[in-house]
N, C-alpha and C. Protein backbone atom coordinates (compact mmCIF):
# COMPACT_ATOMS: atom_id res chain seq x y z
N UNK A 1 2.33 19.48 3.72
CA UNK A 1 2.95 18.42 4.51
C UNK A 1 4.39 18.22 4.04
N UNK A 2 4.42 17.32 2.89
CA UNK A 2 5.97 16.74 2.42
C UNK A 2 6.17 18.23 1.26
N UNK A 3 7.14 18.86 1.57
CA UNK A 3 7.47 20.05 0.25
C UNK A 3 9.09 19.50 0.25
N UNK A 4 9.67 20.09 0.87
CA UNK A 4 11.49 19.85 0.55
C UNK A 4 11.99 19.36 0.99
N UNK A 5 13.33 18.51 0.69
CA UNK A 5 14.28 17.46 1.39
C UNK A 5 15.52 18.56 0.68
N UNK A 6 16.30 18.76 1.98
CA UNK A 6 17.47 19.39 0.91
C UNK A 6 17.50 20.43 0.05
N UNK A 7 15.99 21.20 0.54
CA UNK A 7 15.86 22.16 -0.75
C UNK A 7 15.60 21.74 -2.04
N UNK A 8 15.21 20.52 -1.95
CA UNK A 8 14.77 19.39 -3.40
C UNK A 8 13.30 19.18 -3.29
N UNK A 9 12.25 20.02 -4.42
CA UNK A 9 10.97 19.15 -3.96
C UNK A 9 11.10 17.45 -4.13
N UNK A 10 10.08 17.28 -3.06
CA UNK A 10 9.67 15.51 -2.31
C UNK A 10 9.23 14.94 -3.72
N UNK A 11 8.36 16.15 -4.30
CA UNK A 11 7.18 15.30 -5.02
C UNK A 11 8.09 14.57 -6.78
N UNK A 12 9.00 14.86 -7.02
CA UNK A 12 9.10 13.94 -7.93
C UNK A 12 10.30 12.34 -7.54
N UNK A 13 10.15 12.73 -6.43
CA UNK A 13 11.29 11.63 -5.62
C UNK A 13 10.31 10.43 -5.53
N UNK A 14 8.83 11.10 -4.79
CA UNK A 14 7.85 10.10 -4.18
C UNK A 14 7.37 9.35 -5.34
N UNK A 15 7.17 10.46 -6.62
CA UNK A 15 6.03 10.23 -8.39
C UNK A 15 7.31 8.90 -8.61
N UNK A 16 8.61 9.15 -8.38
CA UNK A 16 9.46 7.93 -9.03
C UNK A 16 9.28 6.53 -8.80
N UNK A 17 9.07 6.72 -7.11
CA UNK A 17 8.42 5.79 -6.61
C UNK A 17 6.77 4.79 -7.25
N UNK A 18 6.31 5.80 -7.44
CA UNK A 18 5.21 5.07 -7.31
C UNK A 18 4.70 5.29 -9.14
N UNK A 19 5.57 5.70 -9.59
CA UNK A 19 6.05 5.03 -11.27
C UNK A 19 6.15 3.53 -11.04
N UNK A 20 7.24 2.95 -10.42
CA UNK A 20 8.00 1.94 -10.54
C UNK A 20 7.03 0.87 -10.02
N UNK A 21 6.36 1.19 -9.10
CA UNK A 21 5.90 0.05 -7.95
C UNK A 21 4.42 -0.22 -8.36
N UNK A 22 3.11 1.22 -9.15
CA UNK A 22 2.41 0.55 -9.25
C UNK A 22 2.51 -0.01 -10.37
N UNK A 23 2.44 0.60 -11.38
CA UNK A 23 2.75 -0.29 -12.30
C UNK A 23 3.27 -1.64 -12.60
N UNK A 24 4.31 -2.14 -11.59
CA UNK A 24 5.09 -3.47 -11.19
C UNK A 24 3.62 -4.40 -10.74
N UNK A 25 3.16 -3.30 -9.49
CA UNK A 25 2.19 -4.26 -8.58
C UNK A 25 0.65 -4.25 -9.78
N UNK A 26 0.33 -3.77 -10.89
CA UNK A 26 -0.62 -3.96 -11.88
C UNK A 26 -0.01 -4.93 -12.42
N UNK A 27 1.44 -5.61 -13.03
CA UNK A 27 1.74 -6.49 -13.94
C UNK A 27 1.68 -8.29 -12.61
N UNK A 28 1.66 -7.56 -11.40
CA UNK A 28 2.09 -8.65 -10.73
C UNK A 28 0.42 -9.24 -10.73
N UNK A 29 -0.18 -8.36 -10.11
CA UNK A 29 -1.66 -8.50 -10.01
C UNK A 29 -1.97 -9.39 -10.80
N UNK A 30 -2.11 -9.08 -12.35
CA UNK A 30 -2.63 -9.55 -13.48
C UNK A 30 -1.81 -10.85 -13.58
N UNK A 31 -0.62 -10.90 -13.45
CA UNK A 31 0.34 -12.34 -13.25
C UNK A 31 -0.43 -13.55 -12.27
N UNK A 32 -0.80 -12.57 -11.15
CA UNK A 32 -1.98 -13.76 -10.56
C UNK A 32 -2.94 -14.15 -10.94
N UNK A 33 -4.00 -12.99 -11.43
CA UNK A 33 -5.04 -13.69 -12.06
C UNK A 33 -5.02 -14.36 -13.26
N UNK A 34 -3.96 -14.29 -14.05
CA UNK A 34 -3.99 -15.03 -14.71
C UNK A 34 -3.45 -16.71 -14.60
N UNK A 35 -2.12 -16.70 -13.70
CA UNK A 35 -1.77 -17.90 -13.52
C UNK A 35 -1.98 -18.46 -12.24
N UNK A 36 -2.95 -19.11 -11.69
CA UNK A 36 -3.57 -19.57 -10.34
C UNK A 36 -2.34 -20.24 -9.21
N UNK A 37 -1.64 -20.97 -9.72
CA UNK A 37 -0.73 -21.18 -9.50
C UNK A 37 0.42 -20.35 -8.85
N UNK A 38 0.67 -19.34 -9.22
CA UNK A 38 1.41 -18.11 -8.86
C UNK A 38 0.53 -17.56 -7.65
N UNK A 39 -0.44 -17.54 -7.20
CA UNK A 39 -0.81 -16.73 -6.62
C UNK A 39 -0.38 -16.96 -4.67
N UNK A 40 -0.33 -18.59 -4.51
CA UNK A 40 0.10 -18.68 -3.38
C UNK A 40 1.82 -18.20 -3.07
N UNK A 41 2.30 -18.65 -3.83
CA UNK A 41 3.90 -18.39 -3.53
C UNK A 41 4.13 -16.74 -3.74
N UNK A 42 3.79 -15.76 -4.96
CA UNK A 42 4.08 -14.83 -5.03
C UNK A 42 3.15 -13.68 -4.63
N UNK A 43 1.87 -14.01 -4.45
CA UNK A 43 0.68 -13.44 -3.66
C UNK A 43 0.87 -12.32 -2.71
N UNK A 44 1.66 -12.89 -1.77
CA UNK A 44 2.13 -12.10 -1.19
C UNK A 44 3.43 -10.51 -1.30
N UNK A 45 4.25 -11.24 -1.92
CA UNK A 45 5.05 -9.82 -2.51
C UNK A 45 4.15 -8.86 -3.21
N UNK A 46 3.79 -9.88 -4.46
CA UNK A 46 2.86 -8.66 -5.27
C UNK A 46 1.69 -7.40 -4.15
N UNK A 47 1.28 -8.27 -3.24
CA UNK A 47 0.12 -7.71 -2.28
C UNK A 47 1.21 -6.57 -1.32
N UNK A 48 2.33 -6.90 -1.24
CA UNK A 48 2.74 -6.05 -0.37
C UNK A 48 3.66 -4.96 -1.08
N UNK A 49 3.65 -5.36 -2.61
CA UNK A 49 4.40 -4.27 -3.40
C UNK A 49 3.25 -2.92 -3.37
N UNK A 50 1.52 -3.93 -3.98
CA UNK A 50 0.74 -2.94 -4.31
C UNK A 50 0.33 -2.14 -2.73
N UNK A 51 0.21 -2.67 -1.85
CA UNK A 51 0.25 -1.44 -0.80
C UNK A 51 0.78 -0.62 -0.35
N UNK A 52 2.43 -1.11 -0.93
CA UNK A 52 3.16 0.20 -0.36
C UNK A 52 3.01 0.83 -1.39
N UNK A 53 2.86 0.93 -2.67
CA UNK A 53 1.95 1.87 -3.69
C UNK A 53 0.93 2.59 -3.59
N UNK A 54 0.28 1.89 -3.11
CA UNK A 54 -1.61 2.36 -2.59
C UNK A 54 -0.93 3.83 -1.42
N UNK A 55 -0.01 3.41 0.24
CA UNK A 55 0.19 4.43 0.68
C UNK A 55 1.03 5.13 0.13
N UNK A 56 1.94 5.16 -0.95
CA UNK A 56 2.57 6.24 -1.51
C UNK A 56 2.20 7.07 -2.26
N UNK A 57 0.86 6.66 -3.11
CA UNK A 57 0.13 7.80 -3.77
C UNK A 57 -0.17 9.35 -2.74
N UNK A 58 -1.15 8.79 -1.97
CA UNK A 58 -1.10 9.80 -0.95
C UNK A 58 -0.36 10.86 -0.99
N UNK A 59 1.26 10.11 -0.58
CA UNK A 59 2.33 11.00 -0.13
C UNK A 59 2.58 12.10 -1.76
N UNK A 60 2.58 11.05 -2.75
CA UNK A 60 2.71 12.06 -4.12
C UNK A 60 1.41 12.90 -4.09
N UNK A 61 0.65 13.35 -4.06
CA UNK A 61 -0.53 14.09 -3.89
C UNK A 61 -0.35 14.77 -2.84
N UNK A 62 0.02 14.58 -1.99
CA UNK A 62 0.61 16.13 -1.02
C UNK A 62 1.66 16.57 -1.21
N UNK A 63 2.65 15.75 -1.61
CA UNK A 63 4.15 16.45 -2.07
C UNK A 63 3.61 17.36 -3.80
N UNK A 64 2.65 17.10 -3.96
CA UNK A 64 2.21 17.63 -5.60
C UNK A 64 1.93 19.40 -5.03
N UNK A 65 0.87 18.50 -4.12
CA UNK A 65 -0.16 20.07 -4.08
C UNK A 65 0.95 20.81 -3.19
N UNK A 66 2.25 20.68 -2.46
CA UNK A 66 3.44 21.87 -1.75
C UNK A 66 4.15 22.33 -2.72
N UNK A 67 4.41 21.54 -4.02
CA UNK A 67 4.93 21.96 -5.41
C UNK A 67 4.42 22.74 -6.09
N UNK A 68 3.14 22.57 -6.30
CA UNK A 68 1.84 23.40 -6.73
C UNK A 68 2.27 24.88 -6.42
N UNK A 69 2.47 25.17 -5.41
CA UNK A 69 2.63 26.48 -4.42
C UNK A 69 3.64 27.08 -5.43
N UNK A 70 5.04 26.43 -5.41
CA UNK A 70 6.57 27.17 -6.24
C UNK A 70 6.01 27.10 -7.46
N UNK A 71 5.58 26.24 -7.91
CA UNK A 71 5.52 26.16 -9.12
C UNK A 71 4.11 26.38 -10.15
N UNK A 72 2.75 26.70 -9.30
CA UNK A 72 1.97 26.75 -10.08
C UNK A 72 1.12 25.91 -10.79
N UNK A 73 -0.12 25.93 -10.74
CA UNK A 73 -1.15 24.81 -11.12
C UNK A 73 -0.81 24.01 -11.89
N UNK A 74 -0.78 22.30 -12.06
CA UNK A 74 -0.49 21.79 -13.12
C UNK A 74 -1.72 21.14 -14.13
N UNK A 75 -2.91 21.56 -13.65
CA UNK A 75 -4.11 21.51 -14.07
C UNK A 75 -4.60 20.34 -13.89
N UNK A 76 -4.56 19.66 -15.34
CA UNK A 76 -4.91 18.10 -15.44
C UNK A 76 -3.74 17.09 -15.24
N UNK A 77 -3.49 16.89 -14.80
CA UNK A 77 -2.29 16.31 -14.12
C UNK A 77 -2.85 16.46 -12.59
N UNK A 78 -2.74 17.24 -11.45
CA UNK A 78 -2.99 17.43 -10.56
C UNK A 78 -4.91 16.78 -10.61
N UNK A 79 -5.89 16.71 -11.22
CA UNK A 79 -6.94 16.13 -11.10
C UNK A 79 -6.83 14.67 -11.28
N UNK A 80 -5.59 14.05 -12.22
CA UNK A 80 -5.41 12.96 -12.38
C UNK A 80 -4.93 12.19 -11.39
N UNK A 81 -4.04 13.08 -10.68
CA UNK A 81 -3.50 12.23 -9.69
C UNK A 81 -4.22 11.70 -8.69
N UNK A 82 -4.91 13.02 -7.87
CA UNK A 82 -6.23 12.92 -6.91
C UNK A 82 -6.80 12.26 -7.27
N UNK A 83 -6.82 11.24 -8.31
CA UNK A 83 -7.63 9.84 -8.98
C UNK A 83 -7.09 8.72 -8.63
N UNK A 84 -6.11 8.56 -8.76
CA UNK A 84 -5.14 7.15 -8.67
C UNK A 84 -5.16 6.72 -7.63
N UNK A 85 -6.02 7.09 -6.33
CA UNK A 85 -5.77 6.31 -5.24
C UNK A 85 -7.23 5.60 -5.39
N UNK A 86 -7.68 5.90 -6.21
CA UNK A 86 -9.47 4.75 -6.50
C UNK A 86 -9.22 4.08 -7.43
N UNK A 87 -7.33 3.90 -8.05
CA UNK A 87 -7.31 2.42 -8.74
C UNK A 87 -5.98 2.09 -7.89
N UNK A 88 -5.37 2.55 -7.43
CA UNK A 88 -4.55 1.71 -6.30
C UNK A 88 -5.11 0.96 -5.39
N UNK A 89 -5.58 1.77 -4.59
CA UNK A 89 -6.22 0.80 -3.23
C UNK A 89 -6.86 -0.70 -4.02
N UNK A 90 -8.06 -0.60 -5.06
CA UNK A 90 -8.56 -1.85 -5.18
C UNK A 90 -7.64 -2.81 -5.73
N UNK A 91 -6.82 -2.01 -6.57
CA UNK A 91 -5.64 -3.11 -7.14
C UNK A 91 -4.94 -3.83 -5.72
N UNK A 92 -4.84 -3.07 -4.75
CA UNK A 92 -3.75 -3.81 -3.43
C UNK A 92 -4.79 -4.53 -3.02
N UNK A 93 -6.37 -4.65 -2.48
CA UNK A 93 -7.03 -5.22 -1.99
C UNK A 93 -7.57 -6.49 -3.36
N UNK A 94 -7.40 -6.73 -4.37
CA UNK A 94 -7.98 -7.58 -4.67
C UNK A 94 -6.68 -8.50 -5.07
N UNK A 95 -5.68 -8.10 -4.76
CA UNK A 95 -4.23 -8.53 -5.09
C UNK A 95 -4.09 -9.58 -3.43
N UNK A 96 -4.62 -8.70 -2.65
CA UNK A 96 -4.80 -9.20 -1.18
C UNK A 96 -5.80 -11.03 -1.27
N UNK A 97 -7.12 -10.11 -1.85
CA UNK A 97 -8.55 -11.51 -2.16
C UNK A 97 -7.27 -12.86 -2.73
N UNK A 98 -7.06 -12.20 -3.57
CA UNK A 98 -6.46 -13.16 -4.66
C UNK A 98 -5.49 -14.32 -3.52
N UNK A 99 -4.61 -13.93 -3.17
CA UNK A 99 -3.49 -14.13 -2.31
C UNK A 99 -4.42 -15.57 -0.83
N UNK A 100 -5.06 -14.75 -0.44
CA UNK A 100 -5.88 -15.22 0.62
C UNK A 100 -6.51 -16.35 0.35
N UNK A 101 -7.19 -16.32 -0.68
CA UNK A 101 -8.01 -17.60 -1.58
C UNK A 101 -7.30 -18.64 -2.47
N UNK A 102 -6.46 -18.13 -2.45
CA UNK A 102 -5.20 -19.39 -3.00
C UNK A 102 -4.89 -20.37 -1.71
N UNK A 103 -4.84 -19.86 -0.87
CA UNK A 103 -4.55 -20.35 0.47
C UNK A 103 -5.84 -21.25 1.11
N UNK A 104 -6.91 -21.21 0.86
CA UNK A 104 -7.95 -22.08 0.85
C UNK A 104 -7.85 -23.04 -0.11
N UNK A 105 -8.60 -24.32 0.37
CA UNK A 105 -8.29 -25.15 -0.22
C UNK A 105 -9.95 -25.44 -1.33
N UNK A 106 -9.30 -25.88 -2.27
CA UNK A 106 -10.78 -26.43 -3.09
C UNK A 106 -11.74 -26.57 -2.34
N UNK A 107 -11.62 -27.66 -1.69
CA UNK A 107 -12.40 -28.41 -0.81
C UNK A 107 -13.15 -27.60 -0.09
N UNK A 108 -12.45 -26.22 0.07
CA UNK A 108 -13.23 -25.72 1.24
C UNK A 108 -14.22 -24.31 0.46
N UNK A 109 -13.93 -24.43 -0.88
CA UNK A 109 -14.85 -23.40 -1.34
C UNK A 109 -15.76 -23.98 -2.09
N UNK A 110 -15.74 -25.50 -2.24
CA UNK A 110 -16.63 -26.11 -2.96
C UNK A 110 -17.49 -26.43 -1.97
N UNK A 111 -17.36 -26.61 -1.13
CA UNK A 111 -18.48 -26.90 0.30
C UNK A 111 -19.13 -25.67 0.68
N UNK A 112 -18.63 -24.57 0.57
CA UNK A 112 -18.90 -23.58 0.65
C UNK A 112 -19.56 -23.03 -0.27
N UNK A 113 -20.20 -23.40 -1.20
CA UNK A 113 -20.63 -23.45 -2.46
C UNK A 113 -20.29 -22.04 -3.17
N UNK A 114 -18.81 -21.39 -2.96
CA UNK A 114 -18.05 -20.92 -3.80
C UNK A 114 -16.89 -21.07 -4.74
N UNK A 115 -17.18 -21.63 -5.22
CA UNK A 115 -16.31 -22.85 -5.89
C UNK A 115 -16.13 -21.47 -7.09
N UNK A 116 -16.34 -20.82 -7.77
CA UNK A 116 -16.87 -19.55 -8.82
C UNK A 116 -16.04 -18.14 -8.19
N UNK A 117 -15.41 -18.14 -6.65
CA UNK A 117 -15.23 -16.95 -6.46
C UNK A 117 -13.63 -16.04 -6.71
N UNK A 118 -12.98 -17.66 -7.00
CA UNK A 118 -11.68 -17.32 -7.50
C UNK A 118 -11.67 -16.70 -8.51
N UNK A 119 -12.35 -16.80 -9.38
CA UNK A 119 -12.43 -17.08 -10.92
C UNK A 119 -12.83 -15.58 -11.45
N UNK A 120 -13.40 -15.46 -10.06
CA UNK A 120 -14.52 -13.56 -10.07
C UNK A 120 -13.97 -12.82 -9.70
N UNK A 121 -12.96 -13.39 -8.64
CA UNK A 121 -11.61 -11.89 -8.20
C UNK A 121 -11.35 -11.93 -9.06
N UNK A 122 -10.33 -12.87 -9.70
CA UNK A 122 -9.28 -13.17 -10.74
C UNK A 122 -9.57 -11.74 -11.92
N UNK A 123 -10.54 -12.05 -12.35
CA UNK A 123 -11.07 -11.20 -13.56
C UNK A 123 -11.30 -9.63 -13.25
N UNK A 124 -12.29 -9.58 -11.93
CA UNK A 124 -11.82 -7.94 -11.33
C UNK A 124 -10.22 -7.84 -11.61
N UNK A 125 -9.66 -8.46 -10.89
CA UNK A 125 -7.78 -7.91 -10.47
C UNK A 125 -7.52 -7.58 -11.95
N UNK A 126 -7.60 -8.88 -12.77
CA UNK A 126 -7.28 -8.07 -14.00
C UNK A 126 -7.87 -6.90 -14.67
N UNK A 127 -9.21 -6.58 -14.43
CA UNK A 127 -9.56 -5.16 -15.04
C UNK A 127 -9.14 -4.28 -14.36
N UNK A 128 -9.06 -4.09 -12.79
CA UNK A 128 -8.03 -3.58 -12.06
C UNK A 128 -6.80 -3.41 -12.52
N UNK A 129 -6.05 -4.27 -12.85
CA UNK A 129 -4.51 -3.99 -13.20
C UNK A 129 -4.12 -3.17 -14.62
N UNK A 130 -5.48 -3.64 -15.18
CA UNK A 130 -5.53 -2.69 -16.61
C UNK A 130 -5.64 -1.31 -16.47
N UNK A 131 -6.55 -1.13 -15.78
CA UNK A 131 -7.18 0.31 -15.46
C UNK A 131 -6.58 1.10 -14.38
N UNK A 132 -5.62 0.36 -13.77
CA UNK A 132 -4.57 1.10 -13.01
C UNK A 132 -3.15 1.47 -13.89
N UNK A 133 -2.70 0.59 -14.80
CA UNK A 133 -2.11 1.14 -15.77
C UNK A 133 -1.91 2.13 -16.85
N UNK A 134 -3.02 2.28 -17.43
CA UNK A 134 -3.61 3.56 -17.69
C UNK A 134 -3.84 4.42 -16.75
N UNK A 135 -4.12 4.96 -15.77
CA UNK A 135 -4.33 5.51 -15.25
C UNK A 135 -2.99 6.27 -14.87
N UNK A 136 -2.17 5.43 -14.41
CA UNK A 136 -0.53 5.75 -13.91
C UNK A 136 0.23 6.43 -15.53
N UNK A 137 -0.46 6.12 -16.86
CA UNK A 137 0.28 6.81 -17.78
C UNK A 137 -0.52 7.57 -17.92
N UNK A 138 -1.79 8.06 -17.78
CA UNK A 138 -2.25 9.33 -17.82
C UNK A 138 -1.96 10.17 -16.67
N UNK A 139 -1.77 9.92 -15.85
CA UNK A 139 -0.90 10.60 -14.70
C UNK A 139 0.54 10.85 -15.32
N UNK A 140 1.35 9.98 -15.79
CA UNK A 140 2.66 10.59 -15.81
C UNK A 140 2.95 11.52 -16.77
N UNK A 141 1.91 11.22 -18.00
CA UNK A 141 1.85 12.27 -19.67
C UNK A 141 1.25 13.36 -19.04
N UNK A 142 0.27 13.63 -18.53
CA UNK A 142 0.31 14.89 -18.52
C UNK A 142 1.01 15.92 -17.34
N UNK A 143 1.73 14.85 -15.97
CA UNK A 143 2.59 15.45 -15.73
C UNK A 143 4.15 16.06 -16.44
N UNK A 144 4.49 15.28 -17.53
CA UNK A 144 5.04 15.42 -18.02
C UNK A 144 4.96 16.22 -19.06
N UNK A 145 3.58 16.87 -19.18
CA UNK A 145 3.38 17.91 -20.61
C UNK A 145 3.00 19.03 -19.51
N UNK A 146 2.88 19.08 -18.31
CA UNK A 146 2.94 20.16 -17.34
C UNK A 146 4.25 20.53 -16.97
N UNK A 147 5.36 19.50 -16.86
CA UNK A 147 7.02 20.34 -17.05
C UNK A 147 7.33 20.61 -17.98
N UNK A 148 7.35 19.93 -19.20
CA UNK A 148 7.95 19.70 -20.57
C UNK A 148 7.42 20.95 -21.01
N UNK A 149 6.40 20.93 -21.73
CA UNK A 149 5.17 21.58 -22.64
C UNK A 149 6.04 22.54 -23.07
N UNK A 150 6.69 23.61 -22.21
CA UNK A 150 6.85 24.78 -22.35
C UNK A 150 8.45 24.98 -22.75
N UNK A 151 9.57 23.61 -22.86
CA UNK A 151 10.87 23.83 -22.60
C UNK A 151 10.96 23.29 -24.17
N UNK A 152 10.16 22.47 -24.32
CA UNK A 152 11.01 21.26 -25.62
C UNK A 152 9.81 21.49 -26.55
N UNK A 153 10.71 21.69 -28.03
CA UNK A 153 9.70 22.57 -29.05
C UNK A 153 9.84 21.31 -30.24
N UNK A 154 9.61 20.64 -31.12
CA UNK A 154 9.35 20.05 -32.16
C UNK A 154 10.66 20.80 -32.86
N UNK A 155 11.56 19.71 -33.43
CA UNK A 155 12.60 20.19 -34.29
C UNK A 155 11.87 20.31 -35.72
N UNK A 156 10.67 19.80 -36.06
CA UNK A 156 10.20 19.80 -37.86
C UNK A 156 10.81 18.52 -38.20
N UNK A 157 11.40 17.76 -37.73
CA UNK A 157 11.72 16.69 -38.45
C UNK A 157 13.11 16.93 -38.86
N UNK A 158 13.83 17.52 -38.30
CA UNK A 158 15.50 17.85 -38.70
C UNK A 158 16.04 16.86 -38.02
């Protein structure tokens, strides 16, 4: 699908991208569940940072595998990536819960006798935001020991 712009592969233009954004949208995430307060006013950015993350993985995973082609298997790196969209997506959707349920009022989840369900996203999003973080640095280390590996040698300590 996405291989060259300019004769430039896509795929480390798109990986820059979605360096910056999920990771941002994991610290924002966790910013909500932790501070309840935050979640109506900034709810929304964070929710719309982590989706345009969630669809940009994608695009890095096909701009990977047209790179793949010039350049040759990157092994584990390339299995890692094909991972990160099963901690993106839930990070954007519970970043979404979060957002939505701030916007209800007490009143109306205590009648509802969910008065408990804030409290239960909250704690997903944060293991979410954890485990999407890791995930995004095991994605970038071993992309980065799939370019590197072979160029940059250990000076010994000189």
């Amino acid at each position: 699908m996405l291989d060259l712009i300019d004769g430039l592969p896509v795929h480390p233009l798109v990986v820059h991208a979605v360096v910056v954004l999920l990771p941002l949208a994991a610290l924002g995430t966790l910013g909500l569940a932790l501070v309840p307060r935050w979640r109506a006013h900034y709810g929304p950015l964070v929710t719309g940072i982590a989706a345009l993350a969630a669809v940009l993985v994608p695009v890095a995973t096909s701009s990977g595998e047209a790179l793949e082609k010039h350049v040759g298997d990157p092994g584990r790196h390339a299995q890692l990536g094909d991972q990160l969209i099963w901690f993106a997506v839930p990070l954007a959707v519970l970043a979404l819960v979060l957002t939505v349920l701030a916007r209800r009022t007490t009143a109306d989840r205590a009648s509802s006798g969910r008065a408990w369900l804030p409290t239960a996203v909250a704690a997903l999003a944060a293991v979410a935001a954890i485990a999407t973080s890791v995930q995004v640095y095991r994605v970038g280390e071993s992309g980065a020991r799939a370019v590197w590996s072979d160029q940059v040698h250990s000076s010994g300590g000189r």
